[in-house]
Protein backbone atom coordinates (compact mmCIF):
# COMPACT_ATOMS: atom_id res chain seq x y z
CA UNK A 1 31.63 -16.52 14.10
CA UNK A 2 34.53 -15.33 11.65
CA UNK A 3 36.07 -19.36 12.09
CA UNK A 4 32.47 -21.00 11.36
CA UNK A 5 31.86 -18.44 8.17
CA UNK A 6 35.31 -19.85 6.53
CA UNK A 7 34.12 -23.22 7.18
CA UNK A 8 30.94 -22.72 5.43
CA UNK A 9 32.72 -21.23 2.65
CA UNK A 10 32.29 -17.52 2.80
CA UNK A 11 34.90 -15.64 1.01
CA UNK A 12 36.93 -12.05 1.90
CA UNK A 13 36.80 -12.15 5.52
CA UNK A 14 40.14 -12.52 5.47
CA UNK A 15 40.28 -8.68 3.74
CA UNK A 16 37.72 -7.29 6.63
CA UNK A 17 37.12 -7.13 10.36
CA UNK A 18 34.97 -5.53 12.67
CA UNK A 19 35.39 -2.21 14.00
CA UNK A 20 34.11 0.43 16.08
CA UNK A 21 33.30 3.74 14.32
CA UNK A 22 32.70 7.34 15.88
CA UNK A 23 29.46 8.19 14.54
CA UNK A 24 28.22 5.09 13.05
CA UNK A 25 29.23 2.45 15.71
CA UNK A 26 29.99 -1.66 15.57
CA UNK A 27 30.85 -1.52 11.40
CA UNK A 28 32.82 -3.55 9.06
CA UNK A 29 36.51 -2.20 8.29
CA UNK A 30 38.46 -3.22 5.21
CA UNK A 31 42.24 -3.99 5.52
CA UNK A 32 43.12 -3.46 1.56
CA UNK A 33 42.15 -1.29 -0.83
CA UNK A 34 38.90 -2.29 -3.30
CA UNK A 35 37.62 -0.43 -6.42
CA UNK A 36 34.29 0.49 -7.39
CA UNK A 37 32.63 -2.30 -8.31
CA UNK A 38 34.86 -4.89 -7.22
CA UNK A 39 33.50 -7.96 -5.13
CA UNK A 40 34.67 -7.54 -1.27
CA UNK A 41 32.40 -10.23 0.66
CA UNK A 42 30.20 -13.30 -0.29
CA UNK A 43 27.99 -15.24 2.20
CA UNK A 44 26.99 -18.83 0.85
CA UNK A 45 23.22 -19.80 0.63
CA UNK A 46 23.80 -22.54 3.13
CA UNK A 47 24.11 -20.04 6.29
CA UNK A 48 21.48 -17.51 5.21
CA UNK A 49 18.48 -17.04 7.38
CA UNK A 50 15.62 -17.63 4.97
CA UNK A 51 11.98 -18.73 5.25
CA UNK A 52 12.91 -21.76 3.29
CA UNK A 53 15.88 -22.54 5.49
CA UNK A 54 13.59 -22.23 8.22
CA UNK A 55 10.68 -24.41 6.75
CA UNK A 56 13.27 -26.96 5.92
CA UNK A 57 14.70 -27.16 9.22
CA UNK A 58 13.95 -30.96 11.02
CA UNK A 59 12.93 -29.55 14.32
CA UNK A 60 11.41 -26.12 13.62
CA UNK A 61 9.80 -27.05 9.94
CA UNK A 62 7.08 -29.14 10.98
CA UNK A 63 5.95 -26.76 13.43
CA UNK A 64 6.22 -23.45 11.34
CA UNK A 65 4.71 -25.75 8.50
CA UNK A 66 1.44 -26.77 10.50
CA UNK A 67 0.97 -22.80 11.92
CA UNK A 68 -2.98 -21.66 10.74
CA UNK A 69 -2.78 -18.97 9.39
CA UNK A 70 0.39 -19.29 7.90
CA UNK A 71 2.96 -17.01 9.65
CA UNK A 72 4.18 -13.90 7.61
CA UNK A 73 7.73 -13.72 6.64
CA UNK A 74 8.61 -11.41 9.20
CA UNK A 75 7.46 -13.40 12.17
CA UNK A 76 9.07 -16.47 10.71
CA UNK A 77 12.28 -15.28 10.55
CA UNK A 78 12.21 -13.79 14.46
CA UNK A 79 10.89 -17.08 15.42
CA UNK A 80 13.72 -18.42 13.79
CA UNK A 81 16.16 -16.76 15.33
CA UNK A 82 14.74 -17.36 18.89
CA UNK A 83 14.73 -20.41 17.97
CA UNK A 84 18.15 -20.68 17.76
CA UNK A 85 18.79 -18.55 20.16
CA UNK A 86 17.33 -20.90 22.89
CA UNK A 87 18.80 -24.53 21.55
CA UNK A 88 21.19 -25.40 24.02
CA UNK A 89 22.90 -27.66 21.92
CA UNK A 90 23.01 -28.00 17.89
CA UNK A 91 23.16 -25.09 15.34
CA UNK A 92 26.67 -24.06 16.65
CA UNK A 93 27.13 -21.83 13.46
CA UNK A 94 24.09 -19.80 13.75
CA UNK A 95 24.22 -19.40 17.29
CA UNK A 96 27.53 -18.05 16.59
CA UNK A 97 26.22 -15.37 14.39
CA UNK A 98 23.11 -14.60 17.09
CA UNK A 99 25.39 -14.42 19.68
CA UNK A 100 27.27 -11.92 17.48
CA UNK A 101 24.22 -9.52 17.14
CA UNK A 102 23.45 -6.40 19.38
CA UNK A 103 21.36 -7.00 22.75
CA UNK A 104 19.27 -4.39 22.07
CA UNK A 105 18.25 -1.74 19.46
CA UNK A 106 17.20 2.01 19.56
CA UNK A 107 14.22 1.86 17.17
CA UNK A 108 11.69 4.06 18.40
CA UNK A 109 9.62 1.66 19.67
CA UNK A 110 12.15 1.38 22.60
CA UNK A 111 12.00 5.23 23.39
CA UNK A 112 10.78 6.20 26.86
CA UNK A 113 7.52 8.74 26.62
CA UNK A 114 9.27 11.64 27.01
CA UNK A 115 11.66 11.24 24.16
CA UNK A 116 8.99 10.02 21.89
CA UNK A 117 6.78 13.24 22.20
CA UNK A 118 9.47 15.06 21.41
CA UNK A 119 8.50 14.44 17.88
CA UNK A 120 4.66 14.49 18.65
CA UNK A 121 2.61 15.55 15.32
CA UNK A 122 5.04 13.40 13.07
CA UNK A 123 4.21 10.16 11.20
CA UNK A 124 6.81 8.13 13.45
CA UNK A 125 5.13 9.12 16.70
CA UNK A 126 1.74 7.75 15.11
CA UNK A 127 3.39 5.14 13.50
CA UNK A 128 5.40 4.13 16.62
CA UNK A 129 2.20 4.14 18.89
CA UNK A 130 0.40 1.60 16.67
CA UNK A 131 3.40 -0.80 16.72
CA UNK A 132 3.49 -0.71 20.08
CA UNK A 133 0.35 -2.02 20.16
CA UNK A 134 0.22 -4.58 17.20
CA UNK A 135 3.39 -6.04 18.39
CA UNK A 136 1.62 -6.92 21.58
CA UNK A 137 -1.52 -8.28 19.87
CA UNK A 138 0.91 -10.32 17.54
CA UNK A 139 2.43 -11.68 20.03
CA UNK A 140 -0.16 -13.17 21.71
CA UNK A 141 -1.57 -14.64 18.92
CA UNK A 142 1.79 -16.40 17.96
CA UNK A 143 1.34 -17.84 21.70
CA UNK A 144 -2.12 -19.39 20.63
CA UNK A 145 -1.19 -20.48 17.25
CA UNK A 146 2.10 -21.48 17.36
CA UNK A 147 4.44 -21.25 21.00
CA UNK A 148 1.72 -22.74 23.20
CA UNK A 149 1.12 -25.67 21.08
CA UNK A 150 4.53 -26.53 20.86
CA UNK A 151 6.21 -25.66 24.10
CA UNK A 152 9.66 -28.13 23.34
CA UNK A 153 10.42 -26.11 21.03
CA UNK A 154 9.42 -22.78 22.11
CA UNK A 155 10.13 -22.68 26.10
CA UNK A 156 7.94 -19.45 26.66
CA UNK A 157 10.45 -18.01 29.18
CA UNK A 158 12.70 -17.84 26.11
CA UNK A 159 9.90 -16.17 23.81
CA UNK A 160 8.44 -13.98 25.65
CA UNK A 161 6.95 -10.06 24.23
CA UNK A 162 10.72 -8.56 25.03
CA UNK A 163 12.32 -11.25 22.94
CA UNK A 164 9.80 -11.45 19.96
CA UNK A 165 10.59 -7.16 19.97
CA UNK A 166 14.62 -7.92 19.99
CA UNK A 167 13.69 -10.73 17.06
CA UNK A 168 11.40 -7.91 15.12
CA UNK A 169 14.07 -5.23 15.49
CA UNK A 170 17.09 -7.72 14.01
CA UNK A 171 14.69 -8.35 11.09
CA UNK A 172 14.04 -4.87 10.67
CA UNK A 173 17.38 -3.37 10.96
CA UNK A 174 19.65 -6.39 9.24
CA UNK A 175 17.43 -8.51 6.66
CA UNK A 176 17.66 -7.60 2.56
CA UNK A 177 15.03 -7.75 0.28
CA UNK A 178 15.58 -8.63 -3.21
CA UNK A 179 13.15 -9.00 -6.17
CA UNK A 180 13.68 -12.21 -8.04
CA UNK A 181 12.92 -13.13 -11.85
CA UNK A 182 9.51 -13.34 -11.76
CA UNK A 183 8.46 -11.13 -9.57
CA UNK A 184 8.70 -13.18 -6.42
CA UNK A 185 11.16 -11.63 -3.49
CA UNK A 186 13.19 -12.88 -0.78
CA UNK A 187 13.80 -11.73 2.44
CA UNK A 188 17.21 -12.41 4.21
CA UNK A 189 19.70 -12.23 7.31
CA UNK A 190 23.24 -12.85 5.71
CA UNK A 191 25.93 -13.36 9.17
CA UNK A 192 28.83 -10.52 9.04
CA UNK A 193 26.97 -8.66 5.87
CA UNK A 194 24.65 -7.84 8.20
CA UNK A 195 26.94 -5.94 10.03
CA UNK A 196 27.46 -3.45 7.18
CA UNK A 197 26.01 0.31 8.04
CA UNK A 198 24.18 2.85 5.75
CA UNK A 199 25.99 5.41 4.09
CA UNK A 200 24.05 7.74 1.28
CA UNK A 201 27.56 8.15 -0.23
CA UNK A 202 27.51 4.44 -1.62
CA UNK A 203 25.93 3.07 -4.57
CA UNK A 204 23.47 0.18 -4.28
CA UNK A 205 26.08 -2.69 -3.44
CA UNK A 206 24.65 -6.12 -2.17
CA UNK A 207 23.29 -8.23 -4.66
CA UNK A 208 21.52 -11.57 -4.50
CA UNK A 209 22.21 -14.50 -7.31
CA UNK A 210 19.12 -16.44 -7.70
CA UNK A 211 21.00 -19.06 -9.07
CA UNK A 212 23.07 -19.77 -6.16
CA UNK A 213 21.42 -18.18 -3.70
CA UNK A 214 24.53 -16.66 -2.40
CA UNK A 215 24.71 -13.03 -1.13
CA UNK A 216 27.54 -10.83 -2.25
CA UNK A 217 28.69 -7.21 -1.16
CA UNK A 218 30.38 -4.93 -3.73
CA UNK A 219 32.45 -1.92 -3.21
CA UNK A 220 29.78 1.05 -3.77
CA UNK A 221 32.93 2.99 -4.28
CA UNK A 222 36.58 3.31 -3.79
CA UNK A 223 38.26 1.82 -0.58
CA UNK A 224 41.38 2.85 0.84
CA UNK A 225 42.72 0.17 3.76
CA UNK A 226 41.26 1.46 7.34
CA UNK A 227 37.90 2.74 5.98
CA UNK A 228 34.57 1.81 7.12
CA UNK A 229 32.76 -0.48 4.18
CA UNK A 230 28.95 0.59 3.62
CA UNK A 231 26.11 -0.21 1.82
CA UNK A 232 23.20 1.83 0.73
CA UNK A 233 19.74 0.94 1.98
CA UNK A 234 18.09 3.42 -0.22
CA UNK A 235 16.71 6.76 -0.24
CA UNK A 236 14.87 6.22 3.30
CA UNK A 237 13.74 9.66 5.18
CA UNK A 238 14.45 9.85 9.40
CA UNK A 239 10.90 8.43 10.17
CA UNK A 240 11.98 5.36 8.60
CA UNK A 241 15.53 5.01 9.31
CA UNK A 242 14.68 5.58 13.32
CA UNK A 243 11.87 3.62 13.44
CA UNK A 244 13.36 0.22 11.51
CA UNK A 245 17.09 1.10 11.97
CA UNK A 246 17.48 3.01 15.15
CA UNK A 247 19.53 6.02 13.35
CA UNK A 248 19.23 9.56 12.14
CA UNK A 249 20.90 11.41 9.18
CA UNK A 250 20.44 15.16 10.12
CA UNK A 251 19.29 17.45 7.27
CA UNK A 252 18.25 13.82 5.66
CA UNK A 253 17.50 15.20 2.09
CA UNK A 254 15.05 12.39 1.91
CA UNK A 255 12.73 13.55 4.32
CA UNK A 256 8.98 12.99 3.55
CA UNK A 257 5.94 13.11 5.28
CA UNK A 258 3.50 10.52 4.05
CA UNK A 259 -0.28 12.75 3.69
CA UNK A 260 -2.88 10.17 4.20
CA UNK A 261 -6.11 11.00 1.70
CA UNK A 262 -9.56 9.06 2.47
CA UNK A 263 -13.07 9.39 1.36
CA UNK A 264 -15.79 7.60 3.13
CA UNK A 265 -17.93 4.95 1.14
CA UNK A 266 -20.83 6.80 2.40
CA UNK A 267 -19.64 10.04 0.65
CA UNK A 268 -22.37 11.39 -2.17
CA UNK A 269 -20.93 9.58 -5.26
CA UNK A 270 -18.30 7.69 -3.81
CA UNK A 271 -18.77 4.74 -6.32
CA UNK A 272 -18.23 6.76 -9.37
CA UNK A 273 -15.27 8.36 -8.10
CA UNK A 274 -13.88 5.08 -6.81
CA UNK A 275 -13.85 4.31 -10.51
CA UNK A 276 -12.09 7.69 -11.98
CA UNK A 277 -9.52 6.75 -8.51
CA UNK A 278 -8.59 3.44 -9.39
CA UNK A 279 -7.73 4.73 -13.33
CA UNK A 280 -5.94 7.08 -12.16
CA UNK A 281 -3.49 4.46 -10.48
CA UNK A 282 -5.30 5.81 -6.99
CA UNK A 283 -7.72 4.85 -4.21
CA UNK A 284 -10.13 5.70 -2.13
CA UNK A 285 -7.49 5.92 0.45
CA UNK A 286 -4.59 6.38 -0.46
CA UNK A 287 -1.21 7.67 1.07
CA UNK A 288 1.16 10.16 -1.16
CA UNK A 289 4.91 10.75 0.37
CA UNK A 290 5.38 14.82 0.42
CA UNK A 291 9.46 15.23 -0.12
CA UNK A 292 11.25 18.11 0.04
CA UNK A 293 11.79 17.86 -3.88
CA UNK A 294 8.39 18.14 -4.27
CA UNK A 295 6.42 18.74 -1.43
CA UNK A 296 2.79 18.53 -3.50
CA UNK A 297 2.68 16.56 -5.77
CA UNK A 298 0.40 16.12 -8.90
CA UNK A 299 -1.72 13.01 -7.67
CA UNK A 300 -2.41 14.84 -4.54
CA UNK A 301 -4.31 17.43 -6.97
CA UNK A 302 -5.72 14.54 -8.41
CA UNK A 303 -7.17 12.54 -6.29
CA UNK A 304 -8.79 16.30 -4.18
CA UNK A 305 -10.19 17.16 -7.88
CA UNK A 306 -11.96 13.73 -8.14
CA UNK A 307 -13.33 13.85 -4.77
CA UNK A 308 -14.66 17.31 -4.81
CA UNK A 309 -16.11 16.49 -8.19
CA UNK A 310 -19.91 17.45 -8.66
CA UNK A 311 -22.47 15.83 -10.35
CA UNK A 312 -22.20 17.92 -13.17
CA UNK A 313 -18.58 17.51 -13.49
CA UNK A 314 -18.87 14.40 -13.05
CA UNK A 315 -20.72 13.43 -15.55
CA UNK A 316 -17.58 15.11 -18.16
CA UNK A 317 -15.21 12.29 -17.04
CA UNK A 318 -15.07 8.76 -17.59
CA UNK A 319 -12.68 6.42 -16.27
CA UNK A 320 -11.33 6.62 -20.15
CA UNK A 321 -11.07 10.06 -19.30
CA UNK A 322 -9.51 10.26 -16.13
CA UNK A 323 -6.13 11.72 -17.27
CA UNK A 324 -8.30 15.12 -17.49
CA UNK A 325 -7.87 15.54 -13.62
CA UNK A 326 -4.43 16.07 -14.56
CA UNK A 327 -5.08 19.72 -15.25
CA UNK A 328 -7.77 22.15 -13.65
CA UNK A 329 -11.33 20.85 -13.50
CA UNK A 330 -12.64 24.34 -13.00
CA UNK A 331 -11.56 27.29 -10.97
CA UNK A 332 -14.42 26.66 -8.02
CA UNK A 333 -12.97 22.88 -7.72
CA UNK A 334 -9.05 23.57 -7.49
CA UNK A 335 -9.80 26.99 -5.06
CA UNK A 336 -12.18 24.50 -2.94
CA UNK A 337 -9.20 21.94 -2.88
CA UNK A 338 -6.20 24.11 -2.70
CA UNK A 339 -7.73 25.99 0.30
CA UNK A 340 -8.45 23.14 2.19
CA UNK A 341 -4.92 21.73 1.49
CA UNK A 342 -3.58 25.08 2.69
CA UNK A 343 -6.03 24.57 6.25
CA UNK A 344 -4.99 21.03 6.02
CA UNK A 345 -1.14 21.70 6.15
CA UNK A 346 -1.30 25.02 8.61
CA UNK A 347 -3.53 22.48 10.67
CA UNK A 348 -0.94 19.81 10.69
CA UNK A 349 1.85 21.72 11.24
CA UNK A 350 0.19 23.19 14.64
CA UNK A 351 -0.71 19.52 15.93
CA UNK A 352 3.74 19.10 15.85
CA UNK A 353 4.50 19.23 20.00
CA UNK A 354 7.29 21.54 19.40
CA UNK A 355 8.00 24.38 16.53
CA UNK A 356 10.42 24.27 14.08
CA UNK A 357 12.09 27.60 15.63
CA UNK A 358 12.27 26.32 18.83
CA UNK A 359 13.19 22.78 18.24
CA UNK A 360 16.30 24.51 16.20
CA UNK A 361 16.79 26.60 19.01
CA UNK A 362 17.03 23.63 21.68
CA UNK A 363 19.20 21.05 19.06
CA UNK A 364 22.03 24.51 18.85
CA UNK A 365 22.14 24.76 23.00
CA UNK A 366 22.52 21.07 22.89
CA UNK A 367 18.92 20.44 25.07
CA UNK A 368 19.14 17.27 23.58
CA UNK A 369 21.99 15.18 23.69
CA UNK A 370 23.58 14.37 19.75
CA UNK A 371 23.21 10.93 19.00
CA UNK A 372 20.86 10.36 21.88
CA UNK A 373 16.77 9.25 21.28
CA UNK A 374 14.94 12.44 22.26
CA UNK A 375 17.85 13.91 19.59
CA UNK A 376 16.92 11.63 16.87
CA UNK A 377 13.15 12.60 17.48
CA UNK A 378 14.20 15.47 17.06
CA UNK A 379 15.57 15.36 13.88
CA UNK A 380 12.70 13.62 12.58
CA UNK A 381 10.29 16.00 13.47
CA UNK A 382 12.33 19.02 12.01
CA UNK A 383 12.41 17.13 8.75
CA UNK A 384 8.60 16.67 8.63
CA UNK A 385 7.98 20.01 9.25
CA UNK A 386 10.23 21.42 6.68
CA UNK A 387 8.62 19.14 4.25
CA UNK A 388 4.69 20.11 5.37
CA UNK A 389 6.22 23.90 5.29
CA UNK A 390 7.05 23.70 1.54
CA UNK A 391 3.77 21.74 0.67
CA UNK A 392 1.70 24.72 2.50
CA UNK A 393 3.50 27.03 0.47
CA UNK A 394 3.01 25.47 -2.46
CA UNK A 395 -0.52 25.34 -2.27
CA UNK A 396 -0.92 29.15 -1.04
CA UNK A 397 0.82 30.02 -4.47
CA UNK A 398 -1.40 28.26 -6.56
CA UNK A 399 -4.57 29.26 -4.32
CA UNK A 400 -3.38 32.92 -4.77
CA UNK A 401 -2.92 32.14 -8.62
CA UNK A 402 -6.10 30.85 -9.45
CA UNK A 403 -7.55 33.44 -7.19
CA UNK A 404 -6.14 36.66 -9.54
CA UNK A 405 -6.70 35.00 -12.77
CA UNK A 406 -2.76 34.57 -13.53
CA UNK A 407 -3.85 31.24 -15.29
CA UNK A 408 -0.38 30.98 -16.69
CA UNK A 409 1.09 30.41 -13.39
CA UNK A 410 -1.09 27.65 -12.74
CA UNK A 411 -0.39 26.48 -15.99
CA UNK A 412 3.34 26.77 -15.60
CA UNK A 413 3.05 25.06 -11.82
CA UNK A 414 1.74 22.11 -13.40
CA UNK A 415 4.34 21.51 -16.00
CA UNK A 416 3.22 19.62 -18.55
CA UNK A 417 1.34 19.68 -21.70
CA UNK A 418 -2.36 18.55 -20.94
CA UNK A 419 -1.92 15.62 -24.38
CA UNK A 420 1.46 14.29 -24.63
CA UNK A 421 2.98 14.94 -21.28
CA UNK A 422 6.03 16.95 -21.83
CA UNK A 423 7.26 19.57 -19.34
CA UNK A 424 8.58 22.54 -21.71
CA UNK A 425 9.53 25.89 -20.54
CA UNK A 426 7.03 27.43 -22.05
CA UNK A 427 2.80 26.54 -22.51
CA UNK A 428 0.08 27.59 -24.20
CA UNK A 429 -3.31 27.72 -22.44
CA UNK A 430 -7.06 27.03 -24.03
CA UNK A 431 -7.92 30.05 -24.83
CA UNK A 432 -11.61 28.87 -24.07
CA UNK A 433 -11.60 27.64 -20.49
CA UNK A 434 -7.97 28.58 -19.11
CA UNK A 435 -7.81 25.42 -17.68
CA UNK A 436 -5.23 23.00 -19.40
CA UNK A 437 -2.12 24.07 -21.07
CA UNK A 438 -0.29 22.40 -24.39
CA UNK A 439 3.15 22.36 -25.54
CA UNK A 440 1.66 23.73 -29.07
CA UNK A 441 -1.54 23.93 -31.17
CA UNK A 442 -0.64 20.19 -32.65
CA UNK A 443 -1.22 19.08 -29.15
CA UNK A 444 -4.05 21.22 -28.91
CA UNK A 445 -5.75 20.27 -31.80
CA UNK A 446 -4.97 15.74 -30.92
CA UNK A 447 -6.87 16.28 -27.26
CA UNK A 448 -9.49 18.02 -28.40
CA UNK A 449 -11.89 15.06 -28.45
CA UNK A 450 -11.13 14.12 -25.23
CA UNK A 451 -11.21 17.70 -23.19
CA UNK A 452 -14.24 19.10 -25.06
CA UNK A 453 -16.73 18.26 -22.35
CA UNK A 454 -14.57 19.77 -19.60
CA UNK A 455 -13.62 23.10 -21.64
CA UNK A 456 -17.43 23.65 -22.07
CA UNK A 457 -18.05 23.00 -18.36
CA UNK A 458 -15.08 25.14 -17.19
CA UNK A 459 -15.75 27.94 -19.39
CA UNK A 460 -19.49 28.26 -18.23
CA UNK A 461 -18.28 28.16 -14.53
CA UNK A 462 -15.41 30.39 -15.08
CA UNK A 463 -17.68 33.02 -17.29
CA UNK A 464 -14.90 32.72 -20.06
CA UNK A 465 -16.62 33.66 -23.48
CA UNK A 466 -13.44 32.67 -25.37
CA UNK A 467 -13.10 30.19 -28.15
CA UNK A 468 -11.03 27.73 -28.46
């Protein structure tokens, strides 16, 4: 591959090679030392695996051009590469670079049973299971729409489910995306970039010039000759990085688990909620990462508070208005919501196969072997739980808040001033309802207008006979 990347006019191979790495595996190794910043590899736009490249390809273009409906980007880049992959003659330089890519992957949708339930209960085991099954039902219909009807160019011996999962998994774990001027993106296989690994230690690094179209790997810090050259493929939690890239990071500080909110059309005054949703930058269903930085966050209060909205507090907030579910709507609604996020969470957290404690336990006496799958699932499924832990506590301290009347610690949890935003260390409440706070009585006195209708509401339920 290396001789057919000079020819096409790739430059600084000649300062890196492939290498074998303890922990991370097949990597790129640099033979000279490169600054932060400074330009180490660029792959011309000529050899990248592209849609375009593919739609302009004489054999393969007029096929991939005629498929109804067209094929997503995704499936026409692994039918690319298959493509390739089965020519027998021709595309010498890409076949090259195929033959140059692993023969199999450990994304979880390669795990055997047994070391997938190992993190049963997690958003990857869910996740995994529906892939399973969508990958088979895509795969058939490719053989309808596309393979079938074109079987000189796609022998079906050569294209079969096993081989349209190896094509997925390369796209998964080796294309870049990059968002061009515009707004448009591109998604892309670059040969030998592609065989850069993650590190979180590494600034964002590869870079894509629209003008060009050439690829180009910086250093995302210093290089001394001998070490292993990364890039950074963002902050990605263990779900993600095992399920598209086949790899752990344990005690990933980016750990989330993605809560999935829904309200059923049928629901008493779903339209009119719908509307106070979609203002609020929400929907109807709608899915909120939990991270351990902040394992509840606000529009999770938000979008509870609009759907367990009455009639009569309903009828207080307008689309216009919707910024008001930023704060308490009364003390009924945020107990009715905070409870059930606490039952939610506990509920959750007991649906996991195996405990926190005891998966701890078993990763320490080595039940699992390190590096191995059921290991990975097991990492994944510690992070999750850590992250659902902190969200259930989190919601049991504002349930017992609101529950004793300490107001101000509600007020304080939510952080910021009810008109302009800000997060100050200290906050004032309405002394009429309790339930918005203010950075000071300027603040106070601009929202008015807007919170009157809920302060009057709130204070009635609440029994508050303050003024404000």
């Amino acid at each position: 591959m290396d001789s057919w990347l000079r020819q096409s006019g790739a430059v600084g191979l000649n300062s890196l090679e492939l290498a074998d790495f303890p922990l991370t595996g097949r990597g790129v190794k640099t033979l000279k030392p490169f600054k932060d910043g400074e330009t180490i590899l660029t792959i011309p736009s000529s050899i990248l695996w592209t849609v375009e490249h593919a739609h302009a390809d004489p054999l393969l273009g007029p096929a991939l051009r005629a498929a109804q409906p067209p094929l997503s980007v995704e499936d026409t880049l692994a039918i690319y590469l298959l493509f390739v992959r089965a020519r027998e003659s021709g595309y010498e330089g890409l076949r090259s670079h195929v033959a140059a890519l692993p023969e199999s992957y450990s994304s979880s949708i390669y795990f055997e049973e047994d070391e997938l339930e190992v993190c049963a209960g997690t958003s990857l085991y869910t996740i995994t299971k529906q892939l399973e099954q969508s990958i088979e039902e895509d795969h058939r219909a490719l053989v309808v729409r596309l393979l079938a009807l074109n079987p000189d160019l796609f022998p079906l011996d050569k294209f079969t489910l096993e081989d349209y999962k190896w094509a997925l998994c390369t796209v998964w774990s080796r294309a870049m995306d990059f968002v061009l001027p515009g707004g448009k993106s591109i998604r892309l296989l670059a040969p030998f970039a592609d065989m850069l690994n993650h590190s979180p230690d590494v600034k964002p690094c590869h870079v894509y010039d629209p003008s060009s179209g050439n690829l180009s790997v910086l250093a995302g810090k210093d290089y001394e000759a001998g070490d292993q050259v990364s890039i950074y493929y963002g902050s990605i939690p263990n779900s993600r990085l095992l399920r598209l890239y086949g790899f752990v990071l344990p005690d990933n500080p980016n750990d989330s688990y993605d809560l999935v909110l829904s309200t059923h059309p049928s629901a008493p005054l779903f339209k009119q909620k719908q509307k106070l949703w979609t203002s609020a930058g929400l929907d109807s269903t709608t899915t909120i990462p939990l991270t351990l930085t902040d394992p509840l966050p606000r529009n999770v209060l938000r979008y509870l508070r609009i759907q367990r909205l009455d009639e009569s507090n309903l009828n207080t907030i307008t689309p216009q208005r919707s910024g008001a579910t930023n704060q308490k709507i009364s003390k009924s609604n945020e107990i009715e919501i905070l409870q059930f996020l606490a039952e939610s969470f506990s509920y959750l957290l007991d649906s996991f196969g195996t405990q926190l404690e005891k998966l701890k336990q078993q990763l320490t006496e080595g039940v699992y072997p390190p590096g191995g799958n059921a290991w990975a699932a097991a990492h994944v499924s510690l992070g999750e739980q850590r992250v659902l832990r902190l969200a259930r506590k989190r919601a049991e301290e504002l349930l017992s808040a609101v529950e004793s009347g300490s107001d101000n610690d509600v007020a304080g949890s939510l952080s910021q001033c009810a008109n302009c935003g800000t997060a100050p260390a200290q906050l004032m409440l309405c002394g009429r309802c309790k339930s918005v706070a203010y950075c000071g009585r300027t603040c106070q006195v601009a929202h008015f207008k807007e919170h009157k209708g809920i302060c009057r509401v709130a204070a009635s339920k609440s029994g508050s006979g303050g003024t404000k």
